[in-house]
Protein backbone atom coordinates (compact mmCIF):
# COMPACT_ATOMS: atom_id res chain seq x y z
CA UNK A 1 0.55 -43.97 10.07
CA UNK A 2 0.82 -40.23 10.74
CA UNK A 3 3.04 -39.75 7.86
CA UNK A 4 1.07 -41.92 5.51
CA UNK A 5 -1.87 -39.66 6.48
CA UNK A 6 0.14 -36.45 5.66
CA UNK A 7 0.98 -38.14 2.47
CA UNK A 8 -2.59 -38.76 1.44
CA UNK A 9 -3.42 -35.60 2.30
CA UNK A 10 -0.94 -33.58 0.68
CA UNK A 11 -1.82 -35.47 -2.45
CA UNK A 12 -5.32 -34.93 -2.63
CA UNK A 13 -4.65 -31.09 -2.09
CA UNK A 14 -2.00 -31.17 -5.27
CA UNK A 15 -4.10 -33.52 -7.01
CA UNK A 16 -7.19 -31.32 -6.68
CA UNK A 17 -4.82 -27.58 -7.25
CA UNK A 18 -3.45 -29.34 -10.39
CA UNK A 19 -6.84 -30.78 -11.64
CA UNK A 20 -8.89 -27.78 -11.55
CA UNK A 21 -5.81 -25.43 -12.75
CA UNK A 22 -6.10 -27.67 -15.75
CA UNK A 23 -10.16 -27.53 -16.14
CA UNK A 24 -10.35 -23.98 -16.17
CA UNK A 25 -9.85 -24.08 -19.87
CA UNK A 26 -13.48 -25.71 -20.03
CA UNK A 27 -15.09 -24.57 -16.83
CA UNK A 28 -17.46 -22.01 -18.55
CA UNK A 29 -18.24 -24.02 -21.61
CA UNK A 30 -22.02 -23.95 -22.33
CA UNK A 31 -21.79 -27.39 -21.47
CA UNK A 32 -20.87 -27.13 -17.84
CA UNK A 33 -23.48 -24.43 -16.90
CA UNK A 34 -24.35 -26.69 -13.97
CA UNK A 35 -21.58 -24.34 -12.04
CA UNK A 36 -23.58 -21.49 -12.56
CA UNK A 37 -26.90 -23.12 -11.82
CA UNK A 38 -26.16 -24.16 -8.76
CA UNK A 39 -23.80 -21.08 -7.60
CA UNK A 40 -26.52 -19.00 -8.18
CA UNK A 41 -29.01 -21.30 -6.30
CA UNK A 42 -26.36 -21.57 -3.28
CA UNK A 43 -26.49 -17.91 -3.04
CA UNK A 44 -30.39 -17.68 -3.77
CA UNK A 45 -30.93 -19.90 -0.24
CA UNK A 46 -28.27 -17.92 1.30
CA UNK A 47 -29.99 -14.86 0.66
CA UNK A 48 -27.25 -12.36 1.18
CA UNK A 49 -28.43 -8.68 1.71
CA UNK A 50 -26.89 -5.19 0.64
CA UNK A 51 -23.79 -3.72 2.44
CA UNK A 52 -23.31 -8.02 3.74
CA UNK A 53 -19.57 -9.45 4.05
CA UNK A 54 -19.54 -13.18 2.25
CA UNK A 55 -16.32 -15.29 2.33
CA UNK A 56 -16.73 -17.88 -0.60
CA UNK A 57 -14.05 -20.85 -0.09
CA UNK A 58 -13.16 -22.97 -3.37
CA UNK A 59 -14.42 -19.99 -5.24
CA UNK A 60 -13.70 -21.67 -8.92
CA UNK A 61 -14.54 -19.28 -11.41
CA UNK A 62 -16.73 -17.45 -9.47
CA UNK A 63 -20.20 -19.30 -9.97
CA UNK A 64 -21.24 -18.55 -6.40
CA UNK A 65 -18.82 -15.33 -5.26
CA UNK A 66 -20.21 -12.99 -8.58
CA UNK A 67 -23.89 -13.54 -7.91
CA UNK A 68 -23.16 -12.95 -4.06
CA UNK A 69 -21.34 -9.61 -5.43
CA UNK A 70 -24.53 -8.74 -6.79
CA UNK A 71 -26.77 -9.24 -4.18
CA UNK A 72 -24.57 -7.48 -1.54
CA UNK A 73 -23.87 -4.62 -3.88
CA UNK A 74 -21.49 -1.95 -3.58
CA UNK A 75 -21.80 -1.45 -0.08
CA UNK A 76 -20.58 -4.80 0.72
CA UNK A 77 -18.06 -7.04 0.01
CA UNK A 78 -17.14 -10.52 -1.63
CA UNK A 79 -13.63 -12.59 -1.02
CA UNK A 80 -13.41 -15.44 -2.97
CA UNK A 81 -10.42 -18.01 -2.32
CA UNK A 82 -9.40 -21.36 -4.26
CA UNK A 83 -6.01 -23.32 -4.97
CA UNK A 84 -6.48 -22.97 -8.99
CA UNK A 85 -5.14 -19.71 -9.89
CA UNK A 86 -5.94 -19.80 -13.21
CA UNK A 87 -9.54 -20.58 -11.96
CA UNK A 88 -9.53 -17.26 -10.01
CA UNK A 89 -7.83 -15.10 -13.34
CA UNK A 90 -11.04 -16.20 -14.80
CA UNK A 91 -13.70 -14.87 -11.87
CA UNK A 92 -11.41 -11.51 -11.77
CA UNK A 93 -11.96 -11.32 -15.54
CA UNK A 94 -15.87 -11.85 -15.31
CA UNK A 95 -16.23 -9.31 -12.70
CA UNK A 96 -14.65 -6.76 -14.58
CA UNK A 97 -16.70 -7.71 -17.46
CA UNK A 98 -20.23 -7.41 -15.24
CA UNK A 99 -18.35 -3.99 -13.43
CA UNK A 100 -18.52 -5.90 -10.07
CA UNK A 101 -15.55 -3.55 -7.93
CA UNK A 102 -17.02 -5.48 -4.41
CA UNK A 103 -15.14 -8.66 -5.27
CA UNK A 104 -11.63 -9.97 -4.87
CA UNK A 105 -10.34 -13.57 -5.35
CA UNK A 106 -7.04 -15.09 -3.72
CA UNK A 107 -4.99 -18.10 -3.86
CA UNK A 108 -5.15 -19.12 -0.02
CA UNK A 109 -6.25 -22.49 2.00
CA UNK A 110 -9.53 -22.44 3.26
CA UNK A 111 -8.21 -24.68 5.85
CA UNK A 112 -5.79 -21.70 6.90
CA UNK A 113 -7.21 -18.93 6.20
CA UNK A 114 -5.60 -16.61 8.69
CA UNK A 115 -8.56 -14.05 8.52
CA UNK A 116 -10.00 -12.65 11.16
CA UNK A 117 -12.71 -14.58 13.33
CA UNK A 118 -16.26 -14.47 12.81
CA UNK A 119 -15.97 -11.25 10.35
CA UNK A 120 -18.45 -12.54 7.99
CA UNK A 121 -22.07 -12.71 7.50
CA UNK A 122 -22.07 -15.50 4.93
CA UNK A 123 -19.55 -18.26 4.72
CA UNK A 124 -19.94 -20.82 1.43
CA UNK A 125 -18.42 -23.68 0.33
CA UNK A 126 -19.81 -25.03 -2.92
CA UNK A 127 -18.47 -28.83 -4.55
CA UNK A 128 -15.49 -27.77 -2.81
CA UNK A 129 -15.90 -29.70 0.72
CA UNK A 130 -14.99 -33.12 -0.24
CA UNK A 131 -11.47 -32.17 -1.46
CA UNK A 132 -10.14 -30.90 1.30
CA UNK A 133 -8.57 -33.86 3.13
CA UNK A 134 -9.70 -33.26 6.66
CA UNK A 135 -13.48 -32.04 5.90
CA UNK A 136 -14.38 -31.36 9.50
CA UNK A 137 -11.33 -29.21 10.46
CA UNK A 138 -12.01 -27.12 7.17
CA UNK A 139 -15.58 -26.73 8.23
CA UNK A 140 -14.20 -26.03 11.74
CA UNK A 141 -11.99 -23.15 9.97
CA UNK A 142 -14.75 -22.10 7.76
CA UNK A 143 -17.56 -21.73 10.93
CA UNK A 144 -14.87 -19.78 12.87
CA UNK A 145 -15.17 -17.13 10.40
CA UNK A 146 -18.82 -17.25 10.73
CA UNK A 147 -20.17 -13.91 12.55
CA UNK A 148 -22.80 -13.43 15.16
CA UNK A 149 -25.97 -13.74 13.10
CA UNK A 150 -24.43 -15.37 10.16
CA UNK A 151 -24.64 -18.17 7.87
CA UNK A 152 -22.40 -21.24 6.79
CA UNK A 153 -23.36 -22.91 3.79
CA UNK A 154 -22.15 -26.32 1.96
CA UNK A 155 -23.25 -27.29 -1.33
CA UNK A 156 -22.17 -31.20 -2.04
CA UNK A 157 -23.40 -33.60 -4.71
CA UNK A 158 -25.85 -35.60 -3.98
CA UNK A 159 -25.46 -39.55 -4.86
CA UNK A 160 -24.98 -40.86 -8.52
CA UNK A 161 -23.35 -37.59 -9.83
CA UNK A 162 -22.95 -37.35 -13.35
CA UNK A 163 -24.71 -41.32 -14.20
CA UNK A 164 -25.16 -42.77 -16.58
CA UNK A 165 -22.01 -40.82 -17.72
CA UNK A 166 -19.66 -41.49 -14.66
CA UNK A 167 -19.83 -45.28 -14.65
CA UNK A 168 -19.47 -45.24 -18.75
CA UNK A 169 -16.49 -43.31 -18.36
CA UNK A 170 -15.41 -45.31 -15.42
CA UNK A 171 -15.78 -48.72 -17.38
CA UNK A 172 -13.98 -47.32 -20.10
CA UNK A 173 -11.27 -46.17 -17.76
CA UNK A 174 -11.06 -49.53 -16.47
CA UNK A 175 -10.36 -51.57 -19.99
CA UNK A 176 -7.54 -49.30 -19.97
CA UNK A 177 -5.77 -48.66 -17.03
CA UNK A 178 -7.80 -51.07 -13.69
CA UNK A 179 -5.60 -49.41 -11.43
CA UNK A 180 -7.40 -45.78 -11.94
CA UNK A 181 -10.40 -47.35 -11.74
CA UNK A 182 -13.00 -45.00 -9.21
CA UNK A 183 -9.35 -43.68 -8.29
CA UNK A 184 -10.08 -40.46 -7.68
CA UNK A 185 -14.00 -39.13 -6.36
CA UNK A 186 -13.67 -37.13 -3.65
CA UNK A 187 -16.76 -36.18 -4.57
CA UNK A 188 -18.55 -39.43 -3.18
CA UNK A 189 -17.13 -38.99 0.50
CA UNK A 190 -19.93 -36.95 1.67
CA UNK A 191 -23.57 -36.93 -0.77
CA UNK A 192 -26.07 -38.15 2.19
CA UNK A 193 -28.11 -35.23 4.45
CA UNK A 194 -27.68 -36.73 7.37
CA UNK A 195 -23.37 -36.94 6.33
CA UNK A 196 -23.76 -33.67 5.80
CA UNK A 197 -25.40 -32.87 8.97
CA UNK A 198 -22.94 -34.39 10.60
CA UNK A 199 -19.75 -32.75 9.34
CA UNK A 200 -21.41 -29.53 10.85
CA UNK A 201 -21.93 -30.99 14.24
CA UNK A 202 -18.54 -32.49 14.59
CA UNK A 203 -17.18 -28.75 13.28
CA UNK A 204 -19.08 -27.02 16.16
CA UNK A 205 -21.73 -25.75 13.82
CA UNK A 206 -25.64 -25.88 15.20
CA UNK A 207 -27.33 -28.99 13.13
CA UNK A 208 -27.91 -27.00 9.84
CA UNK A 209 -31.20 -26.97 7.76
CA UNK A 210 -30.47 -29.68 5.16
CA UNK A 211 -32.21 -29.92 1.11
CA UNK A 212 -31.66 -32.84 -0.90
CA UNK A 213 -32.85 -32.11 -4.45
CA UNK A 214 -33.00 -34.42 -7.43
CA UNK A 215 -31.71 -33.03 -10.68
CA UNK A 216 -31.02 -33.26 -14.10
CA UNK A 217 -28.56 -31.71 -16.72
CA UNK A 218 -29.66 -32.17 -20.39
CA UNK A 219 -26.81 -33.45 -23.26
CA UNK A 220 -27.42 -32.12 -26.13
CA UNK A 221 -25.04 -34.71 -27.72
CA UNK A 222 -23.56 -37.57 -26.06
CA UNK A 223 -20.40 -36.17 -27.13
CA UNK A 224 -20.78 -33.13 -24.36
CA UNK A 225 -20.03 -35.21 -21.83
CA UNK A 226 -16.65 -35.62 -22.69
CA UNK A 227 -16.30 -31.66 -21.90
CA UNK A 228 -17.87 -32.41 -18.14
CA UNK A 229 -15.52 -35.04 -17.77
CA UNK A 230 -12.41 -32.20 -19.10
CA UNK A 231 -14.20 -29.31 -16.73
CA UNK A 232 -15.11 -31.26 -13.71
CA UNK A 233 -12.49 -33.82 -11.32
CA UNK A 234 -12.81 -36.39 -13.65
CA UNK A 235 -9.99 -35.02 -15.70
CA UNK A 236 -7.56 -35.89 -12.81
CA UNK A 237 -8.15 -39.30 -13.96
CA UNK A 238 -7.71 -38.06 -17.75
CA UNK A 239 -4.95 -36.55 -16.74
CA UNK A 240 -2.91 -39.79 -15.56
CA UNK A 241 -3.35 -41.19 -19.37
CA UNK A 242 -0.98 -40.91 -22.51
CA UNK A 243 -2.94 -39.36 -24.93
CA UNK A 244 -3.76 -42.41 -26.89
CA UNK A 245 -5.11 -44.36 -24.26
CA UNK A 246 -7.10 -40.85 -23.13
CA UNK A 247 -8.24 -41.05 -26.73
CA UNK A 248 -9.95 -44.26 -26.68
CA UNK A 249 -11.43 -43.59 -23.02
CA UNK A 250 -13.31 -40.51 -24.90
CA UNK A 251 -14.34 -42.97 -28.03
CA UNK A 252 -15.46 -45.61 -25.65
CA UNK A 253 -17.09 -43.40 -23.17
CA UNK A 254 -19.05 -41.21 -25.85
CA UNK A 255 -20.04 -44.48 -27.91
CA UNK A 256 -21.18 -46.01 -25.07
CA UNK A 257 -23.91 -43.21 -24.20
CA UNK A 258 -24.53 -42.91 -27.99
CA UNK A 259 -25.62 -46.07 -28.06
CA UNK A 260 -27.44 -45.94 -24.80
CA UNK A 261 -29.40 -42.81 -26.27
CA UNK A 262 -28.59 -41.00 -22.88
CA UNK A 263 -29.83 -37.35 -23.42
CA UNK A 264 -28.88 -36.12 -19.35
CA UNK A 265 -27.30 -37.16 -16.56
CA UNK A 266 -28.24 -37.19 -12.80
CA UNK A 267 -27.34 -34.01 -10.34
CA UNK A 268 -28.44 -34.06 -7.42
CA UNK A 269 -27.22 -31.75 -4.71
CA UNK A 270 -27.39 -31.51 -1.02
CA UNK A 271 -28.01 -28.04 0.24
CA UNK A 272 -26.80 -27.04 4.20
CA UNK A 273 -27.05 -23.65 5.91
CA UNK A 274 -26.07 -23.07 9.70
CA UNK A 275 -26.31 -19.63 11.47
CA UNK A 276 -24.62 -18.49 14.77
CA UNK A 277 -26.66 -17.30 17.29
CA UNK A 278 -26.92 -13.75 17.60
């Protein structure tokens, strides 16, 4: 059983490295600007001041880590890790395009870091929980880096992510290939509060101060949700189909919304912030 578990978990972890190494091709498409969105409004709870240390774990392309950079300014200092490296060439590029020098980004395992303990102020994690295959010793590494007086915070989905579009992609998915049906989600293991809540607990983390809130993101065209499904873990899935079968998932998927007249889909998030005693 041990090994099977090593198994599983090495494959999520490659899985998830080779997924979003793929997306980053479409991660900043007008499309997806659900990253940024909710990056930004990570860091806007957070509330990071000037000359601050933040350690931002599955970093991406930077959606959370650049407007952190801001907010601490020069006098402090952003690290940004991930598993996707051409995720992270992408956040290097845009903060040398917005003339951020306070940020760096590194291809490291948040559930390894080796850094130093509690030598940050803020500690984030957003839509990056869920793939790491043993969420509570991640948070466990993550709130060890957490110092005296600072803050861990965990952005998740909340439940339905992506609907209407998820289950027609899913069902489309399913005419073609049943046995990648709802494969891979990692996304659904944790979307509740009170989940949430308890992830921290069982890390060692005080009961944080959990937000659900309801959201949309518009479609312009049904058609756009194809390029969530290529920037977002869906295209794992897409990524275990010949490209005629992948073709037809798209035609099915896209027709299927068209003639649903679906004009947004449902994201709701779950907020979480912790801070260590002083």
């Amino acid at each position: 059983m041990a090994s099977e578990a090593t198994a599983h978990n090495a494959d999520l972890k490659s899985v998830t490295a080779a997924t979003y190494a793929a997306t980053a091709d479409h991660f900043d498409d007008a499309v997806l600007s659900f990253w940024d969105r909710f990056g930004r409004r990570t860091v806007a709870l957070l509330d990071p001041r000037p000359g601050e240390t933040v350690l931002d774990a599955c970093c991406g392309t930077g959606a959370s880590a650049l407007p952190a950079a801001q907010a601490v300014g020069s006098t402090g200092h952003v690290l940004g890790l991930d598993v996707a490296e051409p995720a992270l060439a992408l956040a290097r590029a845009k903060a040398v395009a917005q003339n951020l020098t306070n940020v760096e980004f590194r291809v490291l395992d948040v559930e390894r870091t080796g850094l130093q303990s509690q030598s940050y102020h803020a500690v984030v994690c957003v839509f990056g929980i869920f793939f790491l295959p043993d969420m509570v010793a991640a948070l466990t590494e993550l709130w060890r880096l957490v110092r005296p007086g600072g803050t861990l915070a965990v952005t998740v989905w909340g439940p339905q992510w992506v609907e209407p579009g998820a289950s027609a992609f899913w069902d489309a998915v399913a005419a073609e290939r049943p046995d990648l049906f709802r494969g891979f989600q990692p996304w659904t293991r944790v979307t509740e509060p009170e989940a949430v809540a308890e992830l921290f607990c069982a890390a060692g983390a005080p009961t944080p101060n959990v937000a659900a809130e309801p959201g949309t993101h518009p479609l312009a065209d049904p058609a756009d949700f194809w390029q969530i499904v290529l920037g977002t873990g869906l295209r794992a899935t897409v990524g275990q189909l010949d490209a005629v079968a992948a073709a037809r998932v798209r035609q099915a998927t896209v027709e299927r919304l068209r003639s649903d007249r679906v004009t947004e889909v449902m994201v709701n998030v779950v907020y979480a912030r912790a801070r260590r005693p002083a």
